[in-house]
N, C-alpha and C. Protein backbone atom coordinates (compact mmCIF):
# COMPACT_ATOMS: atom_id res chain seq x y z
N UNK A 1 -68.40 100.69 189.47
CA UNK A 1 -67.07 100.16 189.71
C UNK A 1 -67.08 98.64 189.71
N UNK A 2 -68.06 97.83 190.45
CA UNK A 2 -68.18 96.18 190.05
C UNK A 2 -68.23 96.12 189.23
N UNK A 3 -69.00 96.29 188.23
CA UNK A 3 -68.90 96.22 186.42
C UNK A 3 -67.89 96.22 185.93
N UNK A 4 -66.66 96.60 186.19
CA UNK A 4 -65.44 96.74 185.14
C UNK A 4 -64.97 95.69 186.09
N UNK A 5 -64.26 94.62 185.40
CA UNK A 5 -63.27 93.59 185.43
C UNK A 5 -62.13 94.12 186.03
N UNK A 6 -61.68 93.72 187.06
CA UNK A 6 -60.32 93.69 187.45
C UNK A 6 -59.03 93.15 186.80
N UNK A 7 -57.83 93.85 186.76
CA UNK A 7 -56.71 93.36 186.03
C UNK A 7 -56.08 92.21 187.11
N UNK A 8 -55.89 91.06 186.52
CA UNK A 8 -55.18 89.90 187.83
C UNK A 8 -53.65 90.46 187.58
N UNK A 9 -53.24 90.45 188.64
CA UNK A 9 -51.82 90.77 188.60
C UNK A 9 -51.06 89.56 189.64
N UNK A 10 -50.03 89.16 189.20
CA UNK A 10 -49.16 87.50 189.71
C UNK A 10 -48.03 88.52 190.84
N UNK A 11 -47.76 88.43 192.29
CA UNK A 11 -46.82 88.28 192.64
C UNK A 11 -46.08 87.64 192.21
N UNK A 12 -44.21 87.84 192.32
CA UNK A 12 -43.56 86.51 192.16
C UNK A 12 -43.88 85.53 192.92
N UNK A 13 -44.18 85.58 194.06
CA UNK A 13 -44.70 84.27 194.85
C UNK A 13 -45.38 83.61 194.24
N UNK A 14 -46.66 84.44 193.95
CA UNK A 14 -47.46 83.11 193.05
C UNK A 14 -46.85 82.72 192.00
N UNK A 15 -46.61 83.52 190.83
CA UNK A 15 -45.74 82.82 190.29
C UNK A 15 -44.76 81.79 190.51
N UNK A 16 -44.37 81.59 191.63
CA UNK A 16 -43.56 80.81 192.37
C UNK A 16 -44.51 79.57 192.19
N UNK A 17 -45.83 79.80 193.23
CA UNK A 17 -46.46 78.67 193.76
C UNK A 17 -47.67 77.83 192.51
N UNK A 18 -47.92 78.84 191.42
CA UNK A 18 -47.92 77.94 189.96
C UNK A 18 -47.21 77.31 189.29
N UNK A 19 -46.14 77.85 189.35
CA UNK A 19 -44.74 76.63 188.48
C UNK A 19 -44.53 75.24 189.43
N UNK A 20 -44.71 75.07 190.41
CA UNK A 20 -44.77 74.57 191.96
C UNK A 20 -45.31 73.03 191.66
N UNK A 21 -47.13 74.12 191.59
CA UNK A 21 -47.94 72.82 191.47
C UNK A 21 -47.89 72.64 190.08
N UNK A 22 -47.98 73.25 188.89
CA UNK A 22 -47.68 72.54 187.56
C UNK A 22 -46.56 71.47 187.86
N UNK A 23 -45.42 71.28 187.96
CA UNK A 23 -44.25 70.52 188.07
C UNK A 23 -44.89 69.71 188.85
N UNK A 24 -45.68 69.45 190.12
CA UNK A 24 -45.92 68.40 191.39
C UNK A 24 -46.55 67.82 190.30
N UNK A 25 -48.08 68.45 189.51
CA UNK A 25 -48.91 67.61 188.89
C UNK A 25 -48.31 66.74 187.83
N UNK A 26 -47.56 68.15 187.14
CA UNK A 26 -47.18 66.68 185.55
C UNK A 26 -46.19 65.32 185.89
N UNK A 27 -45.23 65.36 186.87
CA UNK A 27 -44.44 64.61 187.24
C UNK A 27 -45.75 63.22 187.23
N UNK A 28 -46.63 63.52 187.69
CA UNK A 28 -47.79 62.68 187.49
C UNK A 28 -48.34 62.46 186.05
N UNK A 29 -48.96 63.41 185.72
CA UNK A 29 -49.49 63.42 184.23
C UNK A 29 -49.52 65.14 183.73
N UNK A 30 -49.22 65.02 182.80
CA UNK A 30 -49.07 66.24 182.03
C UNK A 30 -50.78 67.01 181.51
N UNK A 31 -51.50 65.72 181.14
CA UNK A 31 -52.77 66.67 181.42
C UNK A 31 -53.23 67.10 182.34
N UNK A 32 -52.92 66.17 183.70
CA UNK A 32 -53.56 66.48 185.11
C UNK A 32 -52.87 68.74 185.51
N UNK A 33 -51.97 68.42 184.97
CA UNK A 33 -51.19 69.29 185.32
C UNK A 33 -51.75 70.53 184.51
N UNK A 34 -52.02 70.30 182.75
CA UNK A 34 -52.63 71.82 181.84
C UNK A 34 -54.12 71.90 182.63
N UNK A 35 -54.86 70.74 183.13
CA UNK A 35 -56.07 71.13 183.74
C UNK A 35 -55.93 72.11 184.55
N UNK A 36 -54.96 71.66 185.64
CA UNK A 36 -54.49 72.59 186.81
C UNK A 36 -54.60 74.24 186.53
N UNK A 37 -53.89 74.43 185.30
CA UNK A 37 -53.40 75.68 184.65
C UNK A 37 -55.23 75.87 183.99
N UNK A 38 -55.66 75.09 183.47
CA UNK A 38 -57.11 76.08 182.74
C UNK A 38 -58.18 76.77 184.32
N UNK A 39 -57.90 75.16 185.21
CA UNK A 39 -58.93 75.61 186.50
C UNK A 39 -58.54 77.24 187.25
N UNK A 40 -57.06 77.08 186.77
CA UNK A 40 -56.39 78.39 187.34
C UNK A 40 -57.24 79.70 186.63
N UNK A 41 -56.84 79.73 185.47
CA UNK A 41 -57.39 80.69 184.28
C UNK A 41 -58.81 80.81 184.47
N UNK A 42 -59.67 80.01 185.17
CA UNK A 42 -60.97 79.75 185.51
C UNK A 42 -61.08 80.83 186.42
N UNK A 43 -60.72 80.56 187.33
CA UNK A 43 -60.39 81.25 188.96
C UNK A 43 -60.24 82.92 188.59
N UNK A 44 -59.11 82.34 187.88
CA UNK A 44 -58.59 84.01 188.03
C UNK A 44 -59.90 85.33 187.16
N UNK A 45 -60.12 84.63 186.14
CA UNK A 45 -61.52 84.82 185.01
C UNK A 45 -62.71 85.42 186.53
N UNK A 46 -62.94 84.66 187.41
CA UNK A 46 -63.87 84.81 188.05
C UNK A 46 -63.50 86.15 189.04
N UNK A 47 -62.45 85.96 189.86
CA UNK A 47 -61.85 86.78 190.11
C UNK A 47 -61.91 88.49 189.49
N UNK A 48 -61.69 88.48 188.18
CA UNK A 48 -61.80 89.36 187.81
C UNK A 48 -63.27 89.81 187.03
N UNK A 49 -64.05 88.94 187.54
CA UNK A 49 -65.61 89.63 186.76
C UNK A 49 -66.24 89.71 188.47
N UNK A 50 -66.53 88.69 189.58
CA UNK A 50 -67.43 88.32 190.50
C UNK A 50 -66.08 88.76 192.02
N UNK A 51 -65.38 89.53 191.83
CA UNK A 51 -64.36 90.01 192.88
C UNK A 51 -65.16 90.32 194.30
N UNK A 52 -66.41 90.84 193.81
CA UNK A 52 -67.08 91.82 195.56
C UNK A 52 -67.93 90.56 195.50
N UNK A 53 -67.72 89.46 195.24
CA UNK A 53 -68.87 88.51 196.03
C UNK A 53 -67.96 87.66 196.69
N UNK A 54 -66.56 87.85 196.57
CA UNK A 54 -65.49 86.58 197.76
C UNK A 54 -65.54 87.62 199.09
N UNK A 55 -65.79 86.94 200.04
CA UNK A 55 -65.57 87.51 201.52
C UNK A 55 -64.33 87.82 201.40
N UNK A 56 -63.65 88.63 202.92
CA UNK A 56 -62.55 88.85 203.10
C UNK A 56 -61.89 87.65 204.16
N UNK A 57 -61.01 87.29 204.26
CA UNK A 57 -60.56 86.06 204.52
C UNK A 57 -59.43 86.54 206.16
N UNK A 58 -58.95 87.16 205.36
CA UNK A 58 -57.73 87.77 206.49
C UNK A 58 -57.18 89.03 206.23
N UNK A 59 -56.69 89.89 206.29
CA UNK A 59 -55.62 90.77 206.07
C UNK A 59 -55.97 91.74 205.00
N UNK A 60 -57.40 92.15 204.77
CA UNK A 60 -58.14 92.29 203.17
C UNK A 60 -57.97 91.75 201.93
N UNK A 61 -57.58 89.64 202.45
CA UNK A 61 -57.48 89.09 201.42
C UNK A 61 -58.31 88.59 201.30
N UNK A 62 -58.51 88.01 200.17
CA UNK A 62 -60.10 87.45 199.72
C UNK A 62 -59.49 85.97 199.11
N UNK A 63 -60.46 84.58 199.31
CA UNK A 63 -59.55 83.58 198.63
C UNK A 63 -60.62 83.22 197.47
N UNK A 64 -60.52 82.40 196.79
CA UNK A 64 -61.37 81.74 195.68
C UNK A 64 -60.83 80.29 195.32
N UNK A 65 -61.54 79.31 195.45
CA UNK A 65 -61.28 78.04 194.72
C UNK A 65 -60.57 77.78 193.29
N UNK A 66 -59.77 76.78 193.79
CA UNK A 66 -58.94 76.94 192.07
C UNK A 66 -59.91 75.13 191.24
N UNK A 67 -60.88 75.40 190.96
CA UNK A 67 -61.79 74.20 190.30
C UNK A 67 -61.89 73.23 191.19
N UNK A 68 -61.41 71.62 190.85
CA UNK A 68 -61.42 70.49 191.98
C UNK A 68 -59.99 70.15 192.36
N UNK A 69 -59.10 71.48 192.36
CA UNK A 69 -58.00 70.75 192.95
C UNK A 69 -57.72 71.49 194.36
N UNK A 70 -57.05 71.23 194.81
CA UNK A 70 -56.99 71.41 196.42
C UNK A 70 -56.24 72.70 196.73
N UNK A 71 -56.50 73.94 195.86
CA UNK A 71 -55.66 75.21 196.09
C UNK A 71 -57.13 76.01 196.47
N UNK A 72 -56.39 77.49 196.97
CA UNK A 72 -56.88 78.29 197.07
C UNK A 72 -56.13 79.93 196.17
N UNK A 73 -56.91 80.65 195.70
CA UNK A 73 -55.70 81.50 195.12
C UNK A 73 -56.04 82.95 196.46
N UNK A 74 -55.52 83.36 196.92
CA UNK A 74 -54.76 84.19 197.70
C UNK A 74 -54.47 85.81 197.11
N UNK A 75 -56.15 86.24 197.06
CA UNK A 75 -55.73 88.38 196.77
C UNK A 75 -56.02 89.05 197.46
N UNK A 76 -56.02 90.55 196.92
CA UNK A 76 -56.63 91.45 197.13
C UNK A 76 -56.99 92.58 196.62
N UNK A 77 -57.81 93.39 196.38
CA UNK A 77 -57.83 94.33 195.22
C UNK A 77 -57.88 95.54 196.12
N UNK A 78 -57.02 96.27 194.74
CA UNK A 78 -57.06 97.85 194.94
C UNK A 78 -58.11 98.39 193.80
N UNK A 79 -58.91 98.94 194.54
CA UNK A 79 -60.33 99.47 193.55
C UNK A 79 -59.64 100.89 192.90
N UNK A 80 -59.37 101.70 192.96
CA UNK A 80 -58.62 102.63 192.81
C UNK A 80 -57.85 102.10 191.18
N UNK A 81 -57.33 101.07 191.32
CA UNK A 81 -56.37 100.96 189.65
C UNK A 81 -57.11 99.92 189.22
N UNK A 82 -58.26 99.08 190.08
CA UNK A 82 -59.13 98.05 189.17
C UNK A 82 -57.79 97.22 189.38
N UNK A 83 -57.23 96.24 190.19
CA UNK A 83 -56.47 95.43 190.04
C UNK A 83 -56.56 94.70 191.60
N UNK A 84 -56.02 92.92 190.91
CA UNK A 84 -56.23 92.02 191.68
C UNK A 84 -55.22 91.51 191.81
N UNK A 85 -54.43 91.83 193.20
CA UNK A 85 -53.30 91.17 193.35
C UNK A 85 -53.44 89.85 193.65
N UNK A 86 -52.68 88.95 193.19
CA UNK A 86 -52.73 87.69 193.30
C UNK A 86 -51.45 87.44 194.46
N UNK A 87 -51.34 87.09 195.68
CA UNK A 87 -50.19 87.01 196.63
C UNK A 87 -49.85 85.60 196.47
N UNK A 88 -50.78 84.96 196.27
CA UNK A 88 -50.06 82.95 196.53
C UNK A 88 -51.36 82.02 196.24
N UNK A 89 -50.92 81.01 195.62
CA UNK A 89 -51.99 79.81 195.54
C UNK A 89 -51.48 78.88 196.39
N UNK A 90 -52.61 78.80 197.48
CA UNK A 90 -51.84 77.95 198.77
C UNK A 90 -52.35 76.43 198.36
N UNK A 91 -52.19 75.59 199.34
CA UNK A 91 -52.72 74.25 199.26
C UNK A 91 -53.31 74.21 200.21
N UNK A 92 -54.60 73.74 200.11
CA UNK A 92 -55.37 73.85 201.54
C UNK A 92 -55.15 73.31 202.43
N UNK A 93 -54.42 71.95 202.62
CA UNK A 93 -54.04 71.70 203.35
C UNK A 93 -52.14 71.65 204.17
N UNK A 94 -51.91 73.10 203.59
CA UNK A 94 -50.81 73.75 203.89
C UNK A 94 -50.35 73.85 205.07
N UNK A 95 -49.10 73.62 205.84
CA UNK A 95 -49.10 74.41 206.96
C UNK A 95 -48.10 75.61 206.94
N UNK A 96 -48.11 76.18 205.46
CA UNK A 96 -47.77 77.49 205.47
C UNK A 96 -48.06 78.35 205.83
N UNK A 97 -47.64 79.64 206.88
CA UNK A 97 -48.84 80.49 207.23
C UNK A 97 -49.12 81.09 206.34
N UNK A 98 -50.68 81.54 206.39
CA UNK A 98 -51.04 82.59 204.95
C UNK A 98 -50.79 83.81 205.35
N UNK A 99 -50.17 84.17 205.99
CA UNK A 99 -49.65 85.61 206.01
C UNK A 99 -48.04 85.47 206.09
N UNK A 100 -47.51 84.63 206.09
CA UNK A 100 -46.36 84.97 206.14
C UNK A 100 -45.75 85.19 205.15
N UNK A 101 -46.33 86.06 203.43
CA UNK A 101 -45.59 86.51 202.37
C UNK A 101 -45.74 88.00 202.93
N UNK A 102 -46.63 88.68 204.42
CA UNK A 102 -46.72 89.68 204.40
C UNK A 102 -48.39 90.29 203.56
N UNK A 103 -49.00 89.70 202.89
CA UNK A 103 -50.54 89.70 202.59
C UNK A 103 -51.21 90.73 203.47
């Protein structure tokens, strides 16, 4: 069952909280911002090959680094359909609670 890749699957939230920080970054620079998006694709890539080596964090969520920018991405998997819910890419230094999408 580790051997097979997990499917990443986007809440709307995250979806939410990628359009978020894309827009914060490019308003800055537009490459700073596609980096953002490959480190993401990075993450999520890892996510779905190296899933049973992230601890559990809270709530049977597991977090993972999004490259050198200051997120965390926010899942959890159901082994059963091979899928990785993605709930939110927080900012680490958030004072959002991380449970309050319900996670």
């Amino acid at each position: 069952m580790a051997d097979r890749p997990l499917e990443i699957v986007l809440s709307p939230e995250a979806d939410l909280d990628i359009a978020n920080a894309y827009g914060y970054y490019a308003t800055n620079s537009v490459d700073l911002a596609e980096r953002f998006l490959d480190d993401l694709e990075f993450s999520f890539e890892r996510i779905s090959q190296l899933w049973n080596t992230h601890q559990v964090r809270y709530k049977n969520v597991k977090c993972r680094p999004v490259g050198a920018f200051p997120y965390l991405v926010h899942y959890s998997v159901d082994t059963e359909k091979m899928e990785a819910l993605v709930h939110g890419i927080y900012h680490q230094k958030s004072d959002t609670p991380l449970n309050s999408r319900g996670a």
